[in-house]
PDB file of N, CA and C in Angstrom:
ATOM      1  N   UNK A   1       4.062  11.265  -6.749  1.00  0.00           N
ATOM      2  CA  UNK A   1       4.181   9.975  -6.120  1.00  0.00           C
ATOM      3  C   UNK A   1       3.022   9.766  -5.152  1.00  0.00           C
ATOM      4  N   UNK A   2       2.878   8.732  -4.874  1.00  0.00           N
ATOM      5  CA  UNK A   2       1.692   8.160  -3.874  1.00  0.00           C
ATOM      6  C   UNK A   2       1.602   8.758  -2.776  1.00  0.00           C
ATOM      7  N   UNK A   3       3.054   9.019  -1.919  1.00  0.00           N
ATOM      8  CA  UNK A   3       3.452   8.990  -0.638  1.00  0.00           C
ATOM      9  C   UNK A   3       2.771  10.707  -0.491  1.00  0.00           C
ATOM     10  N   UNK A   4       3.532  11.663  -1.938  1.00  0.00           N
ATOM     11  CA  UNK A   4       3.034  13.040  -1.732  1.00  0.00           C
ATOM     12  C   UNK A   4       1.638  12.571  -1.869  1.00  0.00           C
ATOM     13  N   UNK A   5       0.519  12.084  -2.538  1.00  0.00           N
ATOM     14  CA  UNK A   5      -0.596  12.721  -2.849  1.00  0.00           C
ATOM     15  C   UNK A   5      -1.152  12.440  -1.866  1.00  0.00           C
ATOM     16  N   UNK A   6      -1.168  11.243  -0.862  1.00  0.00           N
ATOM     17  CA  UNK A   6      -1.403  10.901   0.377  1.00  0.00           C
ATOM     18  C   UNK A   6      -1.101  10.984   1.638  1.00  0.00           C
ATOM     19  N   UNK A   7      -0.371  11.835   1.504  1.00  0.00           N
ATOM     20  CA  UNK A   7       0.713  11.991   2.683  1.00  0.00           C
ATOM     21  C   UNK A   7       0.832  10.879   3.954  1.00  0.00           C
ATOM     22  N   UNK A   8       1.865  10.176   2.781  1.00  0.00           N
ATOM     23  CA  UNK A   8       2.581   9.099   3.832  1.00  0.00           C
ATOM     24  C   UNK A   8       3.431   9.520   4.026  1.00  0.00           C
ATOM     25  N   UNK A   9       3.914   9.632   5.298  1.00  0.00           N
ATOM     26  CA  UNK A   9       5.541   9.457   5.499  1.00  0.00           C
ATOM     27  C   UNK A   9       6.295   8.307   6.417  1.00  0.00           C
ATOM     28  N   UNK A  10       5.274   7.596   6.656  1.00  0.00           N
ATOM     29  CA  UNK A  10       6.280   6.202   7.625  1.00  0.00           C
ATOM     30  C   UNK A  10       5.322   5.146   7.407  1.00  0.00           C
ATOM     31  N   UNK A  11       6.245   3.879   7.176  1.00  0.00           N
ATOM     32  CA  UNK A  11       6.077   2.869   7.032  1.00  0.00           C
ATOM     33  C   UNK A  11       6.625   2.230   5.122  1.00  0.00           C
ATOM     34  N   UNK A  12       6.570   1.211   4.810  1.00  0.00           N
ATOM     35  CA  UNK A  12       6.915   0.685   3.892  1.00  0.00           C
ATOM     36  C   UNK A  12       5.999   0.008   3.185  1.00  0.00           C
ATOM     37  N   UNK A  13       6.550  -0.122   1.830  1.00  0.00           N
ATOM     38  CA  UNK A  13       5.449  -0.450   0.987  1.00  0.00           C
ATOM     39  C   UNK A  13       5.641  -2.029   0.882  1.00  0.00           C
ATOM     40  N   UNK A  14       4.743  -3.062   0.403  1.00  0.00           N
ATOM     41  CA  UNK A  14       4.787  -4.332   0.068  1.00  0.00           C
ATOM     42  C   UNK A  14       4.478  -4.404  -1.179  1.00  0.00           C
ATOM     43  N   UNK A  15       5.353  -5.365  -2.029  1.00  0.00           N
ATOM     44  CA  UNK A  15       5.221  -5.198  -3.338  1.00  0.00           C
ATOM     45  C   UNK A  15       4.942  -7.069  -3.320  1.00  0.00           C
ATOM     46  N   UNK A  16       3.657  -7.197  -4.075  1.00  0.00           N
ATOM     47  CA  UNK A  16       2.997  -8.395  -4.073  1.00  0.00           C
ATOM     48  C   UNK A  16       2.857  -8.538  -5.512  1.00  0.00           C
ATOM     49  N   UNK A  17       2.420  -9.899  -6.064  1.00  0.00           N
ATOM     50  CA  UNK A  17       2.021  -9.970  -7.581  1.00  0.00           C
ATOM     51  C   UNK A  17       0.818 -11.188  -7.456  1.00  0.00           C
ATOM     52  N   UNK A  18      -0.043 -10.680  -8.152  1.00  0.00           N
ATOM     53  CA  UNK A  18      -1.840 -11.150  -8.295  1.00  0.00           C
ATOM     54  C   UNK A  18      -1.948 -11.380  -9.475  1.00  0.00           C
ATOM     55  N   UNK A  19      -2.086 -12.673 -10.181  1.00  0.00           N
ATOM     56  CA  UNK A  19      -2.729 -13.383 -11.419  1.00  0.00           C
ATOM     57  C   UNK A  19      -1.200 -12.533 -12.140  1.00  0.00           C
ATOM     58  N   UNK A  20      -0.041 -12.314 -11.940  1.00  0.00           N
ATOM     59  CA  UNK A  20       0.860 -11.997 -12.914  1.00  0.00           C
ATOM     60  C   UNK A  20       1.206 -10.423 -13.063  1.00  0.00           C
ATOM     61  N   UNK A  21       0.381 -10.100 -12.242  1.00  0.00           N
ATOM     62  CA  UNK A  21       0.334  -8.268 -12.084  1.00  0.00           C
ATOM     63  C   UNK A  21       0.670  -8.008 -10.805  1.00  0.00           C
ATOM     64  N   UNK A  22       1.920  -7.190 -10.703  1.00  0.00           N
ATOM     65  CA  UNK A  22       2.253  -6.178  -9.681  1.00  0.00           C
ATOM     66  C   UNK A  22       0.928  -5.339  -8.651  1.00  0.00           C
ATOM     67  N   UNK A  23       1.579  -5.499  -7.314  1.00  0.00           N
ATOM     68  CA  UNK A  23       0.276  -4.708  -6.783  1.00  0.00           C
ATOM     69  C   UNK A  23       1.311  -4.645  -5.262  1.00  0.00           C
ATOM     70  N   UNK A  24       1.207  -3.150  -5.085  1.00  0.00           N
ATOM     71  CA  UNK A  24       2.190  -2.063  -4.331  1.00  0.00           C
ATOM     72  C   UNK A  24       0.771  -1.827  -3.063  1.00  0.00           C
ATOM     73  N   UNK A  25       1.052  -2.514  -1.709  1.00  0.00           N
ATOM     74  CA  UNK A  25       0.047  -1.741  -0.696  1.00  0.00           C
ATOM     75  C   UNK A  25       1.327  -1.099   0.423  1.00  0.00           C
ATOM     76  N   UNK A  26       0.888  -0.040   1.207  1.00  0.00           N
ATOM     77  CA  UNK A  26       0.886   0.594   2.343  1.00  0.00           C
ATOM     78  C   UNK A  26       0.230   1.006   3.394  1.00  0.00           C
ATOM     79  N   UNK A  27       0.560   0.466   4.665  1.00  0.00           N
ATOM     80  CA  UNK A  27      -0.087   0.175   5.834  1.00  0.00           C
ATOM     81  C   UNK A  27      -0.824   1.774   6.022  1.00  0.00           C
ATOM     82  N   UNK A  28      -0.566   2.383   5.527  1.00  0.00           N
ATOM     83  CA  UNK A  28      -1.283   3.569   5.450  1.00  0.00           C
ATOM     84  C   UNK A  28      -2.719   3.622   4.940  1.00  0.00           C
ATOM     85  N   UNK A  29      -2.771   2.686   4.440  1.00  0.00           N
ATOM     86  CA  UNK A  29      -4.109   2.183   3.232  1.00  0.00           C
ATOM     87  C   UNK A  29      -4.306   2.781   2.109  1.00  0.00           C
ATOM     88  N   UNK A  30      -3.130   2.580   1.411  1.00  0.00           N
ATOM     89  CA  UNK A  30      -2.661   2.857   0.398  1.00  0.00           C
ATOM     90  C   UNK A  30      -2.547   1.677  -1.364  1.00  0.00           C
ATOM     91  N   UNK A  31      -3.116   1.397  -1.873  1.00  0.00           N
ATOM     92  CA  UNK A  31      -3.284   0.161  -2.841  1.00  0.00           C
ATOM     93  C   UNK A  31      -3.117   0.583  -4.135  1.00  0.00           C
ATOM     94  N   UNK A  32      -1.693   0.311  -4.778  1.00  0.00           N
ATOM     95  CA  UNK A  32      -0.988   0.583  -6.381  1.00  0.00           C
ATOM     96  C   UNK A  32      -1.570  -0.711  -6.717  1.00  0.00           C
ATOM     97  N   UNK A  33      -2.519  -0.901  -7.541  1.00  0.00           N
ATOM     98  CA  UNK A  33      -2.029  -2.084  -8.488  1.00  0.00           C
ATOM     99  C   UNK A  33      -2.049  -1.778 -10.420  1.00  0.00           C
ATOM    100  N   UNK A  34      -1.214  -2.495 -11.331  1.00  0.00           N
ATOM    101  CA  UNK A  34      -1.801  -2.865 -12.687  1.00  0.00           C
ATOM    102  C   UNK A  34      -2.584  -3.755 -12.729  1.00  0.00           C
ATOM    103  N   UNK A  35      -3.905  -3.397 -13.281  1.00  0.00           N
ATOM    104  CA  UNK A  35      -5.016  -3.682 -13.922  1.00  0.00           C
ATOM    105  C   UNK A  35      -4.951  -4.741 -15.096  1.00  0.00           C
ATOM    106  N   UNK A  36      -5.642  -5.543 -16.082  1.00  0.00           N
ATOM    107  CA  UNK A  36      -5.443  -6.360 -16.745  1.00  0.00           C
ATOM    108  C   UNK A  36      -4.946  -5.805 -18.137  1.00  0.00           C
ATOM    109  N   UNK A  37      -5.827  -4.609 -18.428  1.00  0.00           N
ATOM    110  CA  UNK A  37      -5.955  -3.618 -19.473  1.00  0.00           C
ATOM    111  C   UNK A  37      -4.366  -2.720 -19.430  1.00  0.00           C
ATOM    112  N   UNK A  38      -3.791  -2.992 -18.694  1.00  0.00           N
ATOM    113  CA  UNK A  38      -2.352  -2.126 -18.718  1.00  0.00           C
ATOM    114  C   UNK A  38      -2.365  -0.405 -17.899  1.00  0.00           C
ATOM    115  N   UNK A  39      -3.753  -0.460 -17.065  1.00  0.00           N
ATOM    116  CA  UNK A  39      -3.818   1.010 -16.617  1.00  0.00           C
ATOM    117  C   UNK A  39      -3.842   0.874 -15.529  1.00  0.00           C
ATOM    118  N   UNK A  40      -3.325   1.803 -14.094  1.00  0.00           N
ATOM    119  CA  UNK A  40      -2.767   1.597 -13.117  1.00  0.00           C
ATOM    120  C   UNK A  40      -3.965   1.959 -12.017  1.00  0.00           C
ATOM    121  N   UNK A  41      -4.338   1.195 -11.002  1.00  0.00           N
ATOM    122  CA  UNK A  41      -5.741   1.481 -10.249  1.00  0.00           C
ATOM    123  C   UNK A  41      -4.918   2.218  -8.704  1.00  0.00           C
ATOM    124  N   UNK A  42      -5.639   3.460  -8.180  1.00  0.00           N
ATOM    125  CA  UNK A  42      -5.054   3.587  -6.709  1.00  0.00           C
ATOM    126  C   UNK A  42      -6.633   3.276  -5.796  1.00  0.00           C
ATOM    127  N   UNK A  43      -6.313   2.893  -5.175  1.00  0.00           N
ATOM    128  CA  UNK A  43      -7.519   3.232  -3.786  1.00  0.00           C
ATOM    129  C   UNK A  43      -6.522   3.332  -2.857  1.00  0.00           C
ATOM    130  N   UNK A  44      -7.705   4.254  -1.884  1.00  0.00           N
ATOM    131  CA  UNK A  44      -7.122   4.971  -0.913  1.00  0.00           C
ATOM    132  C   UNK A  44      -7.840   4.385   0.196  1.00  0.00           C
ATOM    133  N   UNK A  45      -7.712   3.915   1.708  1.00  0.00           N
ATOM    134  CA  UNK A  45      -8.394   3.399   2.552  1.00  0.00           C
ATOM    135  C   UNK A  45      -8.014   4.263   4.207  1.00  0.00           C
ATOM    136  N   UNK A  46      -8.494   5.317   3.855  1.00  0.00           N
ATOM    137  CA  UNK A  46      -8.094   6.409   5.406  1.00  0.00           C
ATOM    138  C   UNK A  46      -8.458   5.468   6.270  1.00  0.00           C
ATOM    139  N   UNK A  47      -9.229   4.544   6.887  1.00  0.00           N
ATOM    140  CA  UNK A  47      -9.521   4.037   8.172  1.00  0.00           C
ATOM    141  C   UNK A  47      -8.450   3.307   8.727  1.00  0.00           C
ATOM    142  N   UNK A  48      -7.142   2.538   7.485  1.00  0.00           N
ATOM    143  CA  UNK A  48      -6.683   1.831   7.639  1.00  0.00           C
ATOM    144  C   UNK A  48      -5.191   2.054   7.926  1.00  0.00           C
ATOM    145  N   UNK A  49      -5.191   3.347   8.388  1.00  0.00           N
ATOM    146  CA  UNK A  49      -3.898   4.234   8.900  1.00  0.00           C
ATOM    147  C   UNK A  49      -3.023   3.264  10.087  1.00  0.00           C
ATOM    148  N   UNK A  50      -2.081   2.529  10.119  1.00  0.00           N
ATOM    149  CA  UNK A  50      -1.408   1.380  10.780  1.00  0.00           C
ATOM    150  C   UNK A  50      -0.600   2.501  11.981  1.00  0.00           C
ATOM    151  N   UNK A  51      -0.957   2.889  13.262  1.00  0.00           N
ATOM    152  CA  UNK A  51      -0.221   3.423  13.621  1.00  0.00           C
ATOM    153  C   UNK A  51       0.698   2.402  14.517  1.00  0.00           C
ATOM    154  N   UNK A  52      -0.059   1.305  14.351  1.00  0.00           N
ATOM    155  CA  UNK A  52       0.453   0.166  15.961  1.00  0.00           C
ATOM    156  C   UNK A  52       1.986  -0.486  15.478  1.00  0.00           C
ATOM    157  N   UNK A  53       2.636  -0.533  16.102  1.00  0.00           N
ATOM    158  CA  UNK A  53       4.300  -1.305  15.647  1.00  0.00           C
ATOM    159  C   UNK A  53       3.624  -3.091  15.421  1.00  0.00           C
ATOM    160  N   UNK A  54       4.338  -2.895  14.370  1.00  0.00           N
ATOM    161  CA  UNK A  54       4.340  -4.406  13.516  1.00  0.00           C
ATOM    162  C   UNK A  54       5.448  -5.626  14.469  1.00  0.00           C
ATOM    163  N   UNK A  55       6.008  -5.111  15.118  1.00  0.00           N
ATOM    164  CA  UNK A  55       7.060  -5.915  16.018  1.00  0.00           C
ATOM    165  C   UNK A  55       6.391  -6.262  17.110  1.00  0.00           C
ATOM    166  N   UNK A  56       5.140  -6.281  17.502  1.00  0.00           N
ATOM    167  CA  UNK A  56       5.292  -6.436  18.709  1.00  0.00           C
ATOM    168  C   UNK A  56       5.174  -7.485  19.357  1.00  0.00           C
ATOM    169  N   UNK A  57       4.777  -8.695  18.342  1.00  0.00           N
ATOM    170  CA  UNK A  57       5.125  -9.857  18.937  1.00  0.00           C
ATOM    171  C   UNK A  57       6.510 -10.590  18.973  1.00  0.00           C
ATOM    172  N   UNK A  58       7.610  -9.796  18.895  1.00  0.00           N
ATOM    173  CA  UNK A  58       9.075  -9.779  19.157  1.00  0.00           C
ATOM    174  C   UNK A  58       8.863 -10.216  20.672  1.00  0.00           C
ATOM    175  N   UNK A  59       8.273  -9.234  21.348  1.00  0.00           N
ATOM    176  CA  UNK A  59       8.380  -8.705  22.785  1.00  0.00           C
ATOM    177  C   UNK A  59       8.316 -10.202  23.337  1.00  0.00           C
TER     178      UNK A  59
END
């Protein structure tokens, strides 16, 4: 799974759909999508490690 090969362990994934194709990101910088061709693309984006709380304009 993604989460092992990258070691995520917190936060949640967003499951979006682009031109009709599924595409899975994580604030981890993490990017599942299907491709047009039917084969599955990952990129990985280490800089983009989300440690900041997403709530905080609750406050």
């Amino acid at each position: 799974m993604a989460e092992d090969a990258h070691g995520l362990t917190l936060g949640a994934w967003t499951l979006t759909w682009l031109e009709g194709r599924p595409v899975a990101e994580h604030p981890g910088g993490v990017r599942v999508a299907l491709r047009a061709d039917g084969t599955v693309s990952t990129e990985s984006d280490s800089s983009a490690i989300d440690t900041d709380d997403d709530d905080d304009w609750l406050s």
